[in-house]
N, C-alpha and C. Protein backbone atom coordinates (compact mmCIF):
# COMPACT_ATOMS: atom_id res chain seq x y z
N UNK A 1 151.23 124.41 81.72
CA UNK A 1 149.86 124.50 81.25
C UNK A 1 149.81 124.08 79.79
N UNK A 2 148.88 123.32 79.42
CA UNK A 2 148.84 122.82 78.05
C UNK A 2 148.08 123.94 77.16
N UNK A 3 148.77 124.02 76.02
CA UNK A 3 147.95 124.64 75.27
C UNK A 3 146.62 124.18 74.19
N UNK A 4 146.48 122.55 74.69
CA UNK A 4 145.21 121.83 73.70
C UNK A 4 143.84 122.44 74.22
N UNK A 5 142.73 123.13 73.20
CA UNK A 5 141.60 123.30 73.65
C UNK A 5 140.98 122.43 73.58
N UNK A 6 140.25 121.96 75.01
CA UNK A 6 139.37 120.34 75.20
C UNK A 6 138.02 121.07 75.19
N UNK A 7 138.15 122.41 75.11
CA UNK A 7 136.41 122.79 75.38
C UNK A 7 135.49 122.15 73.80
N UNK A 8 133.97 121.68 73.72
CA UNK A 8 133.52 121.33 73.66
C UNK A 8 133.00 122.73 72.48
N UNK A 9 132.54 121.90 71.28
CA UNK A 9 131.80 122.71 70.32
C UNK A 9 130.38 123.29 70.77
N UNK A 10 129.98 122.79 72.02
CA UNK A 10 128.63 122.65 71.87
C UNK A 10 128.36 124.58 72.51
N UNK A 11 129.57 124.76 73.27
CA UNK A 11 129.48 125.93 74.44
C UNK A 11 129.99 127.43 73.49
N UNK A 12 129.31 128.14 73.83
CA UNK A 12 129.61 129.51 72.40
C UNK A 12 130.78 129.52 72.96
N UNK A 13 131.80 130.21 72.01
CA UNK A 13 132.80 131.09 72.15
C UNK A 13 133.71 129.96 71.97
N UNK A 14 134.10 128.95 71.43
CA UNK A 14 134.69 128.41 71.46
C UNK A 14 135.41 128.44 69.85
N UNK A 15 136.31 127.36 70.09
CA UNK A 15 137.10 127.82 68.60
C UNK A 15 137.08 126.49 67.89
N UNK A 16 136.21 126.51 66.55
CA UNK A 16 135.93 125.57 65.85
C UNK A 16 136.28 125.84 64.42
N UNK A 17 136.65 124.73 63.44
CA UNK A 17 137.16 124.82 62.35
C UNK A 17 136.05 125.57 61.34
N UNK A 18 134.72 125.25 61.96
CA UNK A 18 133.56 124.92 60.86
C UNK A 18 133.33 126.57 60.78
N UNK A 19 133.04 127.86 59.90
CA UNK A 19 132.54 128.96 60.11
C UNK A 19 130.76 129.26 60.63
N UNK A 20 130.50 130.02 60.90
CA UNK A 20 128.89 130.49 61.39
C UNK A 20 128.17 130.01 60.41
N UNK A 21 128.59 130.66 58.87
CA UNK A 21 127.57 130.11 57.81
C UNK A 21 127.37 128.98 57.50
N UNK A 22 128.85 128.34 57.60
CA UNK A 22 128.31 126.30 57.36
C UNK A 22 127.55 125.56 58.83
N UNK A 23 127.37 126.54 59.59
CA UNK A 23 126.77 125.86 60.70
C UNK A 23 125.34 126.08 60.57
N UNK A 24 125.17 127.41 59.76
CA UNK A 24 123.79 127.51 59.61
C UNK A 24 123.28 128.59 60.96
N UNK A 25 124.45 129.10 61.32
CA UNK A 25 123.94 130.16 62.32
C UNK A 25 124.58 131.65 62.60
N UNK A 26 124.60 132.75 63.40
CA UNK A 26 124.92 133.86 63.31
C UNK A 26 125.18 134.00 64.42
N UNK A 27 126.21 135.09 64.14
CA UNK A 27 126.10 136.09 65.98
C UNK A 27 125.38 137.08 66.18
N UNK A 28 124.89 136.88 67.22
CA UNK A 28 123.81 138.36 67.70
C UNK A 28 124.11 138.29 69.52
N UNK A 29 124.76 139.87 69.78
CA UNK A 29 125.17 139.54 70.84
C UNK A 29 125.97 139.05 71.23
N UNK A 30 126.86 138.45 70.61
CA UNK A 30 127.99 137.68 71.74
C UNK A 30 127.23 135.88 71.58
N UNK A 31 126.31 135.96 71.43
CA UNK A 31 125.90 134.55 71.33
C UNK A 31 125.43 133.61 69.84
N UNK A 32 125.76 132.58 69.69
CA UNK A 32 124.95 132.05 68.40
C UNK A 32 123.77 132.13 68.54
N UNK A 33 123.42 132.30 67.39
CA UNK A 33 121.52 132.46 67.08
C UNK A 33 121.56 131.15 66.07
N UNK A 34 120.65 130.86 66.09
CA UNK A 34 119.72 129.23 64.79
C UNK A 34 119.27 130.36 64.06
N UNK A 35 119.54 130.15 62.71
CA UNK A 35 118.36 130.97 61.71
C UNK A 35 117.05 130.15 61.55
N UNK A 36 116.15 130.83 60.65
CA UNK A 36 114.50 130.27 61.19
C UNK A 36 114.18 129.15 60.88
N UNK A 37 115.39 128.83 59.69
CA UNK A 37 114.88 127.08 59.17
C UNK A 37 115.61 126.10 60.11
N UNK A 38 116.94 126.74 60.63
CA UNK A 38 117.02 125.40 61.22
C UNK A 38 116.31 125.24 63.18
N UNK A 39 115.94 126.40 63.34
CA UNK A 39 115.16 126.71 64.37
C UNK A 39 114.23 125.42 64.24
N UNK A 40 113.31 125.81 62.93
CA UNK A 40 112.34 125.28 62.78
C UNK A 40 112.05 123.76 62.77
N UNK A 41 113.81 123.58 62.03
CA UNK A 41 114.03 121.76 61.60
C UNK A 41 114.43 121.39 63.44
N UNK A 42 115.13 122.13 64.40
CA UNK A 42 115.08 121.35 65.35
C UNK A 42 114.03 121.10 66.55
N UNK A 43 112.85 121.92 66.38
CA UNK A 43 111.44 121.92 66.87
C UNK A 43 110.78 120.32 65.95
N UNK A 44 111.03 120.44 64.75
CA UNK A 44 110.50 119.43 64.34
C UNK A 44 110.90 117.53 64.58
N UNK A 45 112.16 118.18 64.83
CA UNK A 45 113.21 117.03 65.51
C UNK A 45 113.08 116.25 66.67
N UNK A 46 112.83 117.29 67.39
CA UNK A 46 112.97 117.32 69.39
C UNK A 46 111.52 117.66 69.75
N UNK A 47 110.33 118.50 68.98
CA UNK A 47 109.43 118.41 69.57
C UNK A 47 108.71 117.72 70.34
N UNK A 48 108.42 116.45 69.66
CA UNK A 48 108.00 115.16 70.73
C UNK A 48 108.86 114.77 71.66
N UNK A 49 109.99 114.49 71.32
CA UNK A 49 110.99 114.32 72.46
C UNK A 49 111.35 115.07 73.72
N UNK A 50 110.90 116.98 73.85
CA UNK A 50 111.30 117.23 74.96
C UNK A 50 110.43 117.93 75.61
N UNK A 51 109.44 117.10 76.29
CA UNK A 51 107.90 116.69 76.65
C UNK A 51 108.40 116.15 78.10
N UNK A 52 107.47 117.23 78.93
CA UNK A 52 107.88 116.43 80.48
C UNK A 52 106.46 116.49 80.81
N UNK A 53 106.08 115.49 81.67
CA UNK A 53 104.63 115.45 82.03
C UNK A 53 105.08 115.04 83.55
N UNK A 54 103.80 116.13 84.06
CA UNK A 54 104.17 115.90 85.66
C UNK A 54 102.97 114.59 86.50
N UNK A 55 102.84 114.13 87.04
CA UNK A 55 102.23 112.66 87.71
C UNK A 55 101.27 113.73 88.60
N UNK A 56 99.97 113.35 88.78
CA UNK A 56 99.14 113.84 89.83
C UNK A 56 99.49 114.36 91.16
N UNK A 57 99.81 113.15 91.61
CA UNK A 57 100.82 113.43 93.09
C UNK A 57 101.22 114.19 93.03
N UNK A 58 102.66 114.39 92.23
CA UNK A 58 103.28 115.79 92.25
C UNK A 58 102.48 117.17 92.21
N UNK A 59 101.75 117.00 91.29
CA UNK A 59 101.08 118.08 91.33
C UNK A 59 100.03 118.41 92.71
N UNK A 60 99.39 117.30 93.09
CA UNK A 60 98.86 116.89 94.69
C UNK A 60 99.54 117.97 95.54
N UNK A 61 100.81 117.26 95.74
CA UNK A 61 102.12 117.60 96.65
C UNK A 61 102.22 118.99 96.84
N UNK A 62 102.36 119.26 95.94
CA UNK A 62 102.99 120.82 95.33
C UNK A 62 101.71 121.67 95.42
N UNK A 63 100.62 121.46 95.75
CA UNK A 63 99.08 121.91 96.16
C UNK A 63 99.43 122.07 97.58
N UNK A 64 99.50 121.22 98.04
CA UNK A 64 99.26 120.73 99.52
C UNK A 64 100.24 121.61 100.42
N UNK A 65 101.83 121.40 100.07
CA UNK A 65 102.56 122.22 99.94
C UNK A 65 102.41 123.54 99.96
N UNK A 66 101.99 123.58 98.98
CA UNK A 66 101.34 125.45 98.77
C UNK A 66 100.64 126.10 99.85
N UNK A 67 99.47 124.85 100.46
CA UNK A 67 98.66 125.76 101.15
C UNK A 67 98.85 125.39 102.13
N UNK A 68 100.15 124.76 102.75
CA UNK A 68 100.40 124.87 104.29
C UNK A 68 101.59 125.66 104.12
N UNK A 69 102.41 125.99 103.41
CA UNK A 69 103.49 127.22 103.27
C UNK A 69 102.50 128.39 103.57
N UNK A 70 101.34 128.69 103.06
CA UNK A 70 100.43 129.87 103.18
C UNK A 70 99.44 130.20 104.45
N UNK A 71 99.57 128.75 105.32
CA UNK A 71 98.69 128.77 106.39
C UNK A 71 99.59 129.37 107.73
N UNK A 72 98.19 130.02 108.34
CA UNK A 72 99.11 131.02 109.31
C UNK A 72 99.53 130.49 110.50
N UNK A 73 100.99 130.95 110.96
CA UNK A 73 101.64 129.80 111.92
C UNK A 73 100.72 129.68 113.30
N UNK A 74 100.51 128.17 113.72
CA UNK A 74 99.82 128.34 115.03
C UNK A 74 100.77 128.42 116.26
N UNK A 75 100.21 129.35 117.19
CA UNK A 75 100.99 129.36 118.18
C UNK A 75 100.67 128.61 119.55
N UNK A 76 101.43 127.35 120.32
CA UNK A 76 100.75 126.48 121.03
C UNK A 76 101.71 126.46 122.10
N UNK A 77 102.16 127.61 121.90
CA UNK A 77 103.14 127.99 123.73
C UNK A 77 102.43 127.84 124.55
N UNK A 78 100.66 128.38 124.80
CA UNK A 78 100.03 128.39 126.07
C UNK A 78 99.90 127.09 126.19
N UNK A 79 99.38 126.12 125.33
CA UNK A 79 99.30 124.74 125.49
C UNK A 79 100.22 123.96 126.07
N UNK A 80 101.76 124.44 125.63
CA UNK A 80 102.38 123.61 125.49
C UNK A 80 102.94 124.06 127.59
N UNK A 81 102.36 124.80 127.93
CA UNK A 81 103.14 125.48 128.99
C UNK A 81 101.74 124.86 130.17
N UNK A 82 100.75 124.67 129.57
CA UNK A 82 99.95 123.87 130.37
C UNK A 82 100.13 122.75 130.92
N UNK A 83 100.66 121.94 129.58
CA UNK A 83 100.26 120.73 129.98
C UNK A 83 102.27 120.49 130.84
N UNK A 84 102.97 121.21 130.58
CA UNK A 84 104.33 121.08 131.02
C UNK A 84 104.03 121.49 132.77
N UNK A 85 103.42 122.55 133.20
CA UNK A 85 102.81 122.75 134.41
C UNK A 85 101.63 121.08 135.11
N UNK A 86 101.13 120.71 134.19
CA UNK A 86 99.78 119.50 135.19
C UNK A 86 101.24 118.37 135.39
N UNK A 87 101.99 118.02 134.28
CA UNK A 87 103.25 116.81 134.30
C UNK A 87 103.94 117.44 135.67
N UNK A 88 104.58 118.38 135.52
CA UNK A 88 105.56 119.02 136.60
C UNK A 88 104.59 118.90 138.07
N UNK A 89 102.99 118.95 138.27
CA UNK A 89 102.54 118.99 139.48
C UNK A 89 102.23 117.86 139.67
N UNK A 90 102.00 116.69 138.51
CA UNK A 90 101.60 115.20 139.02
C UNK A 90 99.94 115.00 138.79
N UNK A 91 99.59 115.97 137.84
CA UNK A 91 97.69 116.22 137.76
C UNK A 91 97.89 115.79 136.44
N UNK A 92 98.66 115.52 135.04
CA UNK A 92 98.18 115.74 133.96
C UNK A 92 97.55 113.86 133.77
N UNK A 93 97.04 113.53 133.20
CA UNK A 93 95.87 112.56 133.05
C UNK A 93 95.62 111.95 131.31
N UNK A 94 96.63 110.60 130.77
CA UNK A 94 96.16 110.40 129.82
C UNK A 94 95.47 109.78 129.66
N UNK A 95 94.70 110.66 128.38
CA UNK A 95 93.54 109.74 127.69
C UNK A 95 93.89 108.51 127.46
N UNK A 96 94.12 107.30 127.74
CA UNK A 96 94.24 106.00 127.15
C UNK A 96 93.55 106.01 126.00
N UNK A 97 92.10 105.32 125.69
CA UNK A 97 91.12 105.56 124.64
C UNK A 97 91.86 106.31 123.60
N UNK A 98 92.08 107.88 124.17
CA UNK A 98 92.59 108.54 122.67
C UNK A 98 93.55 108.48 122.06
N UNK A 99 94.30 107.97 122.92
CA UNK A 99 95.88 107.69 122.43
C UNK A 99 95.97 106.19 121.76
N UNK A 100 94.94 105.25 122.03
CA UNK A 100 95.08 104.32 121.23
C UNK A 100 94.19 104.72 119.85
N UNK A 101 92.93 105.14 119.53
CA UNK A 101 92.56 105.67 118.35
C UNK A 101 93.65 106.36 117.64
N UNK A 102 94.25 107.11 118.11
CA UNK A 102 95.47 108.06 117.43
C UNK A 102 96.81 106.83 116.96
N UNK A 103 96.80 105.84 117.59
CA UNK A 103 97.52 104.88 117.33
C UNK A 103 97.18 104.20 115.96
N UNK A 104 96.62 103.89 115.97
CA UNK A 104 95.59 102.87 114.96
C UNK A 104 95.24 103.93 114.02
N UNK A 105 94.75 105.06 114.16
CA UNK A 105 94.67 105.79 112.61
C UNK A 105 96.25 106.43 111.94
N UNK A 106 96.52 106.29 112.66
CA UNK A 106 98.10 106.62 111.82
C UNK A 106 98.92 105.51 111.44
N UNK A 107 98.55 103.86 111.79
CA UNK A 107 99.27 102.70 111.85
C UNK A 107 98.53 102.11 110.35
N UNK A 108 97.48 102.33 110.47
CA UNK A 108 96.62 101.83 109.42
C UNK A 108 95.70 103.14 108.64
C-alpha cells in the first residue's frame, strides 16, 4: 500500500500544507466554513454563473406527469373480460371506420 496522499484539496479533512487562516476559512463542526467576505466574494464570482433555467416542456412534462401520477387507477378487467369472451365466441365485431380514425390521429 502506498503511502502518497492523492486525495484532492478540494474534499474536507484532507491534509494540506496551506493552514485554515491563509485559506480564509474555519472549522465549525468537523467541516470548513467560508468566512463572510469570502462567502460573499464567491456569490459575487459564481452568481451569474450558477443559474439553471428550466425549458417549458420540462416544466409541461413534470405537470402532466404530476397529474397522471395523481389520477385514480382505472380498472378495465370487466372490459377487458368482455371483449376476451365476444373474440373467444366468434361475435366480437371491428369497427373498421374507428380503427382507421384512431390510425390517422395518432400517425399525424
Amino acid at each position: 500500500m502506498s503511502s502518497i496522499d492523492t486525495r484532492s484539496s478540494f474534499f474536507p479533512r484532507t491534509n494540506t500544507t496551506k493552514s485554515e487562516s491563509a485559506k480564509g476559512g474555519s472549522q465549525v463542526g468537523g467541516a470548513n466554513r467560508n468566512t463572510a467576505e469570502r462567502a460573499t466574494e464567491i456569490m459575487d464570482k459564481t452568481g451569474t454563473d450558477a443559474q439553471v433555467s428550466i425549458g417549458d416542456g420540462v416544466k409541461e412534462f413534470a405537470r402532466i406527469k404530476k397529474a397522471a401520477m395523481n389520477a385514480p387507477e382505472v380498472d378495465n378487467s370487466e372490459k377487458i373480460a368482455r371483449l376476451k369472451a365476444q373474440i373467444a365466441a366468434g361475435t366480437y365485431e371491428v369497427d373498421y371506420d374507428g380503427l382507421a380514425d384512431k390510425i390517422l390521429t395518432t400517425e399525424f
